[in-house]
N, C-alpha and C. Protein backbone atom coordinates (compact mmCIF):
# COMPACT_ATOMS: atom_id res chain seq x y z
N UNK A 1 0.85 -1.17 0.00
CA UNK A 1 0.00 0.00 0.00
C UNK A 1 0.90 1.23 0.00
N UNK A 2 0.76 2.12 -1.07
CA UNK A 2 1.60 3.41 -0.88
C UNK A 2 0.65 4.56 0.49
N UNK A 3 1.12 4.80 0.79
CA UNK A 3 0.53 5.97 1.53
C UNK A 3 1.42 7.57 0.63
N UNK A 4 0.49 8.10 0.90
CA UNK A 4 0.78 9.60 -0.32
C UNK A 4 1.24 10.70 0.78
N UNK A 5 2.06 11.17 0.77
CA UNK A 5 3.19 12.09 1.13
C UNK A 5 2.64 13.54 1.12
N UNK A 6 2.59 14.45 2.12
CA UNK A 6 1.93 15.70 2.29
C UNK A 6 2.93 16.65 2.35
N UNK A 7 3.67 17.28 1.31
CA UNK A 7 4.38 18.61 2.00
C UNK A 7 4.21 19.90 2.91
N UNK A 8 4.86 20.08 3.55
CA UNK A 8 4.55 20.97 4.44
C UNK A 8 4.66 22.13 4.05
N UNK A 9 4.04 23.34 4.92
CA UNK A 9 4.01 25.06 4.48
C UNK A 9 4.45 25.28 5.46
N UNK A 10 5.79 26.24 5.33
CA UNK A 10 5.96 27.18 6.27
C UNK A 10 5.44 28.13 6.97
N UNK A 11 4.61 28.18 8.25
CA UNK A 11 4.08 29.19 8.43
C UNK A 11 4.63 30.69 8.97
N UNK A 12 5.87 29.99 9.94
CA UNK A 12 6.60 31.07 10.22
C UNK A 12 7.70 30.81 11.39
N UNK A 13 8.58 31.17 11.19
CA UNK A 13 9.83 30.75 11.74
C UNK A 13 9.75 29.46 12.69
N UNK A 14 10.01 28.09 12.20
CA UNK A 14 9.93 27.11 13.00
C UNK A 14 8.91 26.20 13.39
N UNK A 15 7.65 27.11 12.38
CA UNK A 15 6.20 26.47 12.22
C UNK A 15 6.42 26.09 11.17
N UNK A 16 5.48 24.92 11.03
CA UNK A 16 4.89 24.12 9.29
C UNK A 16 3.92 23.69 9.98
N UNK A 17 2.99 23.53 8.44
CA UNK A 17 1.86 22.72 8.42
C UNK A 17 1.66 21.75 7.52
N UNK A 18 0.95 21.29 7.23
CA UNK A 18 0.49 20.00 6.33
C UNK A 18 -1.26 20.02 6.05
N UNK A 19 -1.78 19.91 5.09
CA UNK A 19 -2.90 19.43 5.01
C UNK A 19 -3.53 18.07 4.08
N UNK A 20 -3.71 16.99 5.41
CA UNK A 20 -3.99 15.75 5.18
C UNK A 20 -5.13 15.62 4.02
N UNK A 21 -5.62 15.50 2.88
CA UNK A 21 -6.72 15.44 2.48
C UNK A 21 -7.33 14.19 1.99
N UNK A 22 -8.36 13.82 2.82
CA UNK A 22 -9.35 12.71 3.31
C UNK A 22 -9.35 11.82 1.88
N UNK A 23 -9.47 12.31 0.46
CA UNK A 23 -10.04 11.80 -0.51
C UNK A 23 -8.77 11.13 -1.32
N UNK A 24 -7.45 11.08 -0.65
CA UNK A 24 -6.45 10.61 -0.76
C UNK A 24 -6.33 9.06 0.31
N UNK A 25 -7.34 8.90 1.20
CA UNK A 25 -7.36 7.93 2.18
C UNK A 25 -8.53 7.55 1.68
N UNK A 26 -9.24 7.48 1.13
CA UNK A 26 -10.68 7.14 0.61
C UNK A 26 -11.61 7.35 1.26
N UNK A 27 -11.57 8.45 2.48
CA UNK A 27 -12.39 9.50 2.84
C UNK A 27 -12.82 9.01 3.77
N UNK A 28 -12.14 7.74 4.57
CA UNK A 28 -12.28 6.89 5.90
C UNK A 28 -12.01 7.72 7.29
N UNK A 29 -12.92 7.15 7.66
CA UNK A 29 -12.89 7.78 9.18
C UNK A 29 -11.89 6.55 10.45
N UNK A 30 -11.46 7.06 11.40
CA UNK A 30 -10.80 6.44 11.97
C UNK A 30 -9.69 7.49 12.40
N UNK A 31 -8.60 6.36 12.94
CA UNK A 31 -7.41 7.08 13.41
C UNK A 31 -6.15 7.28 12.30
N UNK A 32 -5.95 8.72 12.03
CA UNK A 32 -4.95 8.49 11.26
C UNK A 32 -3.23 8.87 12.05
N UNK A 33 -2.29 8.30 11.83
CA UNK A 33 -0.85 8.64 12.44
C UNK A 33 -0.35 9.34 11.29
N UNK A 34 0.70 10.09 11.89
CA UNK A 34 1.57 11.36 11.04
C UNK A 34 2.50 11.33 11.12
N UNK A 35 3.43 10.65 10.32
CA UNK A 35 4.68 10.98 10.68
C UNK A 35 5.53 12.05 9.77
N UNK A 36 5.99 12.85 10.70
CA UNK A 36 6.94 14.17 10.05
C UNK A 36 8.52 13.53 9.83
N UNK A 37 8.89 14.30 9.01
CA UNK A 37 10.05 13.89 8.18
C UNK A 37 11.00 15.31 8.10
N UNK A 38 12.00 15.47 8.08
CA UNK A 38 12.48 16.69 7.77
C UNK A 38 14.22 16.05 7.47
N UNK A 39 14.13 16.64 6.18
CA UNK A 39 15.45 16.63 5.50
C UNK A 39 16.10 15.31 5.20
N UNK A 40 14.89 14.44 5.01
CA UNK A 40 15.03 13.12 4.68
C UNK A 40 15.12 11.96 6.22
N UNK A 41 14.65 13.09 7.49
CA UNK A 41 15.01 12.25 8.57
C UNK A 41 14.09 12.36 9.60
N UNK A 42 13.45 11.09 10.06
CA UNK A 42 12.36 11.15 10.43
C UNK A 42 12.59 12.10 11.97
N UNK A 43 11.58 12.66 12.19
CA UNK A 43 11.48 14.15 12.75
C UNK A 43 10.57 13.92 14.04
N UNK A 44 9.46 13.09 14.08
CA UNK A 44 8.62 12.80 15.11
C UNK A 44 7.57 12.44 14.85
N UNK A 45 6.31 12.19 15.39
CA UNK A 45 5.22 12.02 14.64
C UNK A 45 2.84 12.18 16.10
N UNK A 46 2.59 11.99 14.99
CA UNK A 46 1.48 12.13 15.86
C UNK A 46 0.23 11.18 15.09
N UNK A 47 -1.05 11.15 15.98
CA UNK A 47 -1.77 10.78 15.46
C UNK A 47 -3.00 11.68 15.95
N UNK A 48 -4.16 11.28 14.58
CA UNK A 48 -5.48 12.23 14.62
C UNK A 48 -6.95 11.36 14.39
N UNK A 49 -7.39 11.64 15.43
CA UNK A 49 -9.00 10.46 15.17
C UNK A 49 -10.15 11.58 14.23
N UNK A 50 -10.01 10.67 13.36
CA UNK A 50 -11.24 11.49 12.07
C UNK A 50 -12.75 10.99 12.38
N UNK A 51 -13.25 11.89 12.59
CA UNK A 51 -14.64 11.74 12.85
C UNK A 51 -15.41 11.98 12.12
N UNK A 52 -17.02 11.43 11.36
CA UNK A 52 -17.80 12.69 10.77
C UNK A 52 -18.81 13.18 11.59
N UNK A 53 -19.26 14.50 11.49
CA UNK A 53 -19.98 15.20 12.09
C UNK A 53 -21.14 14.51 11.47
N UNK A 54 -21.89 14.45 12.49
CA UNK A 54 -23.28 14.56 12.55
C UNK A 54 -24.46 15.45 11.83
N UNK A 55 -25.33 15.52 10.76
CA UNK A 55 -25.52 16.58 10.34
C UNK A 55 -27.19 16.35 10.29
N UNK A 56 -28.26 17.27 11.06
CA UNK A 56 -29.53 17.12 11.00
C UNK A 56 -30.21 17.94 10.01
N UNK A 57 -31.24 17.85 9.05
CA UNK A 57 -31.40 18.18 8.28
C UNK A 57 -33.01 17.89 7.41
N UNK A 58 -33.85 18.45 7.57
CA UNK A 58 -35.27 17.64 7.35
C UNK A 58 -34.87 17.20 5.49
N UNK A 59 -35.51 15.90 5.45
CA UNK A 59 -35.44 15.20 4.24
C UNK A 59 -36.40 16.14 3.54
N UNK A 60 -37.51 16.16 3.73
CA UNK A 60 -38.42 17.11 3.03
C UNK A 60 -39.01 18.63 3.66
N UNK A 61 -39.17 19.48 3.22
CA UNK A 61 -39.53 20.83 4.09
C UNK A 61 -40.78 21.42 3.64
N UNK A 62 -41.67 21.72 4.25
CA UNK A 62 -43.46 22.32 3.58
C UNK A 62 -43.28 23.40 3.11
N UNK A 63 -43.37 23.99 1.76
CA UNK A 63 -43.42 25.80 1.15
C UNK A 63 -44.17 26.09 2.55
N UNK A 64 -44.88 26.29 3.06
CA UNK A 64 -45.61 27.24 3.80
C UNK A 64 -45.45 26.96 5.34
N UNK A 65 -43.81 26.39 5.39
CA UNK A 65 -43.30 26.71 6.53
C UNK A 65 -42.41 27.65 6.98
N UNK A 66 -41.55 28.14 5.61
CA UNK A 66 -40.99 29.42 5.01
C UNK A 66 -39.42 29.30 5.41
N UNK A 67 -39.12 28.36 5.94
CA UNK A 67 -37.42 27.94 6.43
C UNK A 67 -37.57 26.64 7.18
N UNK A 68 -36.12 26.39 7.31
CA UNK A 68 -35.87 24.80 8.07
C UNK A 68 -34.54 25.05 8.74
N UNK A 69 -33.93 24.31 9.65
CA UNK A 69 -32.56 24.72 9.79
C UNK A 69 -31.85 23.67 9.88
N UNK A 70 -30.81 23.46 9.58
CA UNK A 70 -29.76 22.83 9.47
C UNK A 70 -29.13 23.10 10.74
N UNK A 71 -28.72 21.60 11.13
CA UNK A 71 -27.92 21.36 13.00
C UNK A 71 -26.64 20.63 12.69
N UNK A 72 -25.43 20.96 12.87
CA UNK A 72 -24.21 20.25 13.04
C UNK A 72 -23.90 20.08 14.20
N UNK A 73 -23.67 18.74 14.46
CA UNK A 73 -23.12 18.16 15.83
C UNK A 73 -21.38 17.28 15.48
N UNK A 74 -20.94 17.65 16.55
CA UNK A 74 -19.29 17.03 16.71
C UNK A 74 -18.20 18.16 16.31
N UNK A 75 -18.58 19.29 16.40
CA UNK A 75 -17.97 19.97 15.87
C UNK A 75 -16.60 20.29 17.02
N UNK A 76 -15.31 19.84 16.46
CA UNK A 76 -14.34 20.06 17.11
C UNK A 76 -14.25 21.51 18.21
N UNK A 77 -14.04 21.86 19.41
CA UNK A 77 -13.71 23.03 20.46
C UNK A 77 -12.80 24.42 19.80
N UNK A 78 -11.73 23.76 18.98
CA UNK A 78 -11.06 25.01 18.23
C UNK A 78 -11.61 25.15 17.11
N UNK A 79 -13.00 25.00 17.03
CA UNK A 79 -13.34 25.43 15.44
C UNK A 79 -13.88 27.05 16.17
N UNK A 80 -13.46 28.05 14.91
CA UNK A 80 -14.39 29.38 15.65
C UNK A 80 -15.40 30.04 14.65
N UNK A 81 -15.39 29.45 13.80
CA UNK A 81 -16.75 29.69 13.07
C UNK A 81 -17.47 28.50 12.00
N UNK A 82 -18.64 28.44 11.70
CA UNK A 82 -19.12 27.22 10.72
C UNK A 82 -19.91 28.28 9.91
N UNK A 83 -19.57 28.65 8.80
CA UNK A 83 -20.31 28.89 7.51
C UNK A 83 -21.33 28.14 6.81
N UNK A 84 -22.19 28.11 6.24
CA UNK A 84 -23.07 27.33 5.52
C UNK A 84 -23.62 28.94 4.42
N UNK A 85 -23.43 27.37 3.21
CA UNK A 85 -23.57 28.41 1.72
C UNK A 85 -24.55 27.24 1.40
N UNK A 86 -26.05 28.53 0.63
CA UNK A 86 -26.95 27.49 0.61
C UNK A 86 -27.63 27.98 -0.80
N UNK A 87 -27.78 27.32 -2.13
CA UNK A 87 -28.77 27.25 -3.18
C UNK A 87 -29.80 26.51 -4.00
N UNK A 88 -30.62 26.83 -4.38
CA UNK A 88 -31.13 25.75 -5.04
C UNK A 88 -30.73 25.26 -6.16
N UNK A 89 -31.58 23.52 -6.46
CA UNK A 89 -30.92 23.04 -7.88
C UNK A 89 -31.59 23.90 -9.20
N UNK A 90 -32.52 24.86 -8.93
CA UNK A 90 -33.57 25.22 -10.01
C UNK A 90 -32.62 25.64 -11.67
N UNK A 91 -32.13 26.87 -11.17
CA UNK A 91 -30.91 27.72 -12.00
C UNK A 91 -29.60 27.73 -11.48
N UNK A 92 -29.18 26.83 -10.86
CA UNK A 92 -27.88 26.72 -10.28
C UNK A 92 -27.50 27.42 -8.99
N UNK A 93 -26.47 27.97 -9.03
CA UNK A 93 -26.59 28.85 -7.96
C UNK A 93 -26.76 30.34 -8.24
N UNK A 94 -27.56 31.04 -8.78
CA UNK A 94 -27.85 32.09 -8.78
C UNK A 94 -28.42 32.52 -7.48
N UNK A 95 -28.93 31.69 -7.09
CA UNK A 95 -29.39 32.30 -5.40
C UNK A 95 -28.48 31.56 -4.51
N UNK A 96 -27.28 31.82 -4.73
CA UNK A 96 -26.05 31.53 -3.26
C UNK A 96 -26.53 32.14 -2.58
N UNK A 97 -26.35 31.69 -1.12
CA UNK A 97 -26.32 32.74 0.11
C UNK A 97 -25.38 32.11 1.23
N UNK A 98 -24.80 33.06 1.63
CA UNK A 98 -23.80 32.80 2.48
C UNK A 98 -24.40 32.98 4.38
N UNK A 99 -24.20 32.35 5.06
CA UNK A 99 -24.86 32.31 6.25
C UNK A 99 -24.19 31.91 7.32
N UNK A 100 -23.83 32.41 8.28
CA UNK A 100 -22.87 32.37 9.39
C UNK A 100 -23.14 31.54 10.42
N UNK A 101 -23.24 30.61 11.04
CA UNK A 101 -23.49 29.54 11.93
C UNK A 101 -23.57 30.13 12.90
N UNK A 102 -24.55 29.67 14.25
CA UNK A 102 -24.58 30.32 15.74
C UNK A 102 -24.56 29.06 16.49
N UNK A 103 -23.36 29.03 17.16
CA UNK A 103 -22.83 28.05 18.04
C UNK A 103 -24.31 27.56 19.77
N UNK A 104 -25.02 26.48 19.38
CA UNK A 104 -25.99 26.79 20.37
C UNK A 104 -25.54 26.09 21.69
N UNK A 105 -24.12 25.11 21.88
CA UNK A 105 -23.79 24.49 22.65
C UNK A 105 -22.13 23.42 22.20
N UNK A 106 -21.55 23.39 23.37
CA UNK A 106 -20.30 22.85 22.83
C UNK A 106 -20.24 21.76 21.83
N UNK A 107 -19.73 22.18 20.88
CA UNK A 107 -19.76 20.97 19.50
C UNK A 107 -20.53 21.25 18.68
N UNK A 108 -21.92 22.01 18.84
CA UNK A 108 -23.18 21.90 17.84
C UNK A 108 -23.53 23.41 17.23
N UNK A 109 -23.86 23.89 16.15
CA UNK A 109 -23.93 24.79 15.61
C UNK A 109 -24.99 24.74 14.85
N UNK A 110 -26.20 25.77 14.40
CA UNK A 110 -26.94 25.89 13.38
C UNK A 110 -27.08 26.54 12.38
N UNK A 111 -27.80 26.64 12.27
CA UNK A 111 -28.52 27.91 10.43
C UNK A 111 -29.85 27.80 10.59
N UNK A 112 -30.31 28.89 10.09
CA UNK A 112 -32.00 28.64 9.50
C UNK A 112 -31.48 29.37 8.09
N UNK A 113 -32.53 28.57 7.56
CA UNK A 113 -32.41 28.67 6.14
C UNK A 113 -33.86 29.76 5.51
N UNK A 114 -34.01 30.47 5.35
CA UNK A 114 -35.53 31.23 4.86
C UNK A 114 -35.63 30.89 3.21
N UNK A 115 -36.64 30.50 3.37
CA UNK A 115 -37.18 30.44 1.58
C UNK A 115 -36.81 31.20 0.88
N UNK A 116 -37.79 32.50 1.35
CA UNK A 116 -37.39 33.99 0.72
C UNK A 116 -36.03 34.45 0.26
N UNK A 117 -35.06 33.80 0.78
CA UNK A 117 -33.92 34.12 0.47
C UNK A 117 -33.40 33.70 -1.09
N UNK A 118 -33.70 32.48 -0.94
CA UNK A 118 -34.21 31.85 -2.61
C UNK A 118 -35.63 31.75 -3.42
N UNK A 119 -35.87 32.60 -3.19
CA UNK A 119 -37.09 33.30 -4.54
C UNK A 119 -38.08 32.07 -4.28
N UNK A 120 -38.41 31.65 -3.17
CA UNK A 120 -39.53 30.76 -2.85
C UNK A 120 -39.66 29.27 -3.55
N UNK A 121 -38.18 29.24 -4.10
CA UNK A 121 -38.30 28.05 -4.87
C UNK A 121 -38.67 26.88 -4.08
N UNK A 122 -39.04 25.56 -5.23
CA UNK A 122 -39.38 24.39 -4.47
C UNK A 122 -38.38 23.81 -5.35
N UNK A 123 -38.43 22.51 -5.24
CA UNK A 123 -37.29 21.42 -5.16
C UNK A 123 -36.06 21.63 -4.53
N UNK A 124 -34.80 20.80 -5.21
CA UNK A 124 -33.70 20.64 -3.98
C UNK A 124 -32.90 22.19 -3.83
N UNK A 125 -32.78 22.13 -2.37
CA UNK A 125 -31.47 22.65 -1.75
C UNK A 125 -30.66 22.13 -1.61
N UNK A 126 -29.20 22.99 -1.48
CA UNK A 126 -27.78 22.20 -1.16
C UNK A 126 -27.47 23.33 -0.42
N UNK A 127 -26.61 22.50 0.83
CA UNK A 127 -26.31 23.32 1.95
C UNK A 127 -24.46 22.93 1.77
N UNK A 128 -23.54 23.57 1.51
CA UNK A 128 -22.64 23.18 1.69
C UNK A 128 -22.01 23.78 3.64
N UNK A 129 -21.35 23.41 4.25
CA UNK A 129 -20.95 23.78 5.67
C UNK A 129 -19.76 23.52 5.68
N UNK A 130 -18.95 24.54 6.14
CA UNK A 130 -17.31 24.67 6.55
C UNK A 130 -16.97 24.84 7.86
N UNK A 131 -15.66 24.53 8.41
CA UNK A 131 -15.63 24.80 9.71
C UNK A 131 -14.12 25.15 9.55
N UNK A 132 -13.96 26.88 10.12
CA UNK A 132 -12.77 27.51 10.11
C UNK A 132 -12.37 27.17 11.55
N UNK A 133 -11.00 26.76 12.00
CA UNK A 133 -10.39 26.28 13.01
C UNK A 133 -9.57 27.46 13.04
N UNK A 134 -9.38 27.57 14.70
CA UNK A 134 -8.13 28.97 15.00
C UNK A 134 -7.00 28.96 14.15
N UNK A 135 -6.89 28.09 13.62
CA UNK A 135 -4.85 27.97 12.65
C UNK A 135 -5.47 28.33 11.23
N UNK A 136 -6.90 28.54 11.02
CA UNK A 136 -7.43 29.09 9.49
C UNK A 136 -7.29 27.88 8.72
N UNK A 137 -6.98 26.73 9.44
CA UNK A 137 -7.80 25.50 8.37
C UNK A 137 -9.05 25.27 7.99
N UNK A 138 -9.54 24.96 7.35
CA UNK A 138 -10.83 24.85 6.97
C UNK A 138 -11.42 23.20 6.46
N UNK A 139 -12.95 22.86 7.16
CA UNK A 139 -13.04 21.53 6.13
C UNK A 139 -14.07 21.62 5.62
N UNK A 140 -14.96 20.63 5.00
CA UNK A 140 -16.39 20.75 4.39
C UNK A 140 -17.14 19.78 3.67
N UNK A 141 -18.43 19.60 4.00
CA UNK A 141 -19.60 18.58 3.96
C UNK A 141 -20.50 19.09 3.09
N UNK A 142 -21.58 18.53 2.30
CA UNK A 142 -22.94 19.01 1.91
C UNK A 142 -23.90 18.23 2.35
N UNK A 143 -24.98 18.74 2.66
CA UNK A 143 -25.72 18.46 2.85
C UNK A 143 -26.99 18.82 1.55
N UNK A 144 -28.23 17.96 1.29
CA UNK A 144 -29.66 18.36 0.57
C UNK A 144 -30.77 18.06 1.52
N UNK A 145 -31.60 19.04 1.40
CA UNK A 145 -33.00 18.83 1.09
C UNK A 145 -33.75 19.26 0.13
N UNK A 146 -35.59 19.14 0.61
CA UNK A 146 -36.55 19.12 -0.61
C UNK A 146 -37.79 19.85 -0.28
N UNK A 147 -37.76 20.70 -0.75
CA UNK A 147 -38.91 21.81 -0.45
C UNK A 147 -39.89 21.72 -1.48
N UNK A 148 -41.40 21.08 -0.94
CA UNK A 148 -42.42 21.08 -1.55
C UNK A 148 -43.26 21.62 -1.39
N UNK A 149 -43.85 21.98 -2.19
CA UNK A 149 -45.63 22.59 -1.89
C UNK A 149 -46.71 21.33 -1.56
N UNK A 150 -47.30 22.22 -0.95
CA UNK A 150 -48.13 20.98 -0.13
C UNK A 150 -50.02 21.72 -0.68
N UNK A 151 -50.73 20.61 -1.02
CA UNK A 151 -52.20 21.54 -1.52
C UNK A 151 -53.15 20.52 -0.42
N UNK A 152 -53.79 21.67 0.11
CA UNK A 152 -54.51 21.27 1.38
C UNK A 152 -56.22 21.28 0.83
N UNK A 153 -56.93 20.45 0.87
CA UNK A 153 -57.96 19.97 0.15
C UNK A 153 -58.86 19.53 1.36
N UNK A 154 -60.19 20.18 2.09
CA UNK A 154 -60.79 19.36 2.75
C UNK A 154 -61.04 17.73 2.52
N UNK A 155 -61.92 16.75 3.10
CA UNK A 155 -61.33 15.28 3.15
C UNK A 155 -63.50 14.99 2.12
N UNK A 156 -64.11 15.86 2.86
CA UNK A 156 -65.33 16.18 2.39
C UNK A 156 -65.76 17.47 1.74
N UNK A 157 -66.78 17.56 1.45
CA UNK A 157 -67.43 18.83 0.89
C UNK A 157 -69.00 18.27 0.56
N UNK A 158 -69.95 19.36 0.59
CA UNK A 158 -71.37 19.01 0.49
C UNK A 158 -71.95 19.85 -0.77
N UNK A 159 -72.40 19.55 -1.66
CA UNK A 159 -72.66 20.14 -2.84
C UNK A 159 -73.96 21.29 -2.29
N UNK A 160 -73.59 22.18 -2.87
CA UNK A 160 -74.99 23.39 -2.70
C UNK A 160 -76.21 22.77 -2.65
N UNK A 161 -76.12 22.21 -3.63
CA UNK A 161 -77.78 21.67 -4.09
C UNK A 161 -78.33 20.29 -3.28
């Protein structure tokens, strides 16, 4: 098995970084180990438990509920903000919207999403969500749902006549 080799960035005198990317491991969760290398000589090393977050999200949403929100749970302690960029599939993303996460408890973060924001469309949304960490790393998930109209029809009716 090759394992694939990450160069490092200097960040600043005596700092480096590395960024591991998941889709090079086949996007497995688990424990991964690190070993650093410097100048052809092994340097020290660490390991990192990959988790996926948790992500709540209604499968389907009623037009005439007018928003839904999106809940992330597991969210690492040094993350300091979660973004969520949200459009529909109608015309692509012509209705991006960018939306700032509000942390409601350690680990978990939300969004509400308003219709109105996307021109009341129905069918799918895509929620993409990032999570900026104090060192300005960043990672990211999508999420969909499905916004329908719903036609409300009594079950009876009594003819005039």
């Amino acid at each position: 098995m090759a394992y694939p080799w990450v160069a490092g960035e200097k960040v600043s005198d005596g700092i480096w970084k590395a960024v591991v990317p998941f889709n090079k491991h086949n996007n497995e969760t688990g424990l991964y180990y690190n070993d650093v290398w410097v100048d052809g000589v092994y340097f020290g090393g660490s390991h990192t438990l990959v988790k996926r977050n948790n992500v709540q999200i209604p499968v389907k949403v009623n037009f005439k509920d007018g928003s839904y929100e999106v809940i992330v749970e597991g969210i690492r302690d040094d993350v300091s903000k979660v973004t969520f960029y949200t459009w529909t599939e109608a015309s692509g993303q012509d209705d991006l919207k960018q939306s700032n996460g509000q942390k409601i408890s350690a680990g978990v973060w939300k969004v509400s999403i308003p219709l109105s924001e996307h021109n009341y469309e129905t069918g799918i949304y895509t929620t993409h969500i990032y999570t900026t960490d104090l060192h300005g790393n960043s990672t990211g998930i999508g999420v969909q749902t499905e916004v329908i109209k719903s036609v409300q029809a009594p079950a009876e009716a009594k003819s005039p006549r």
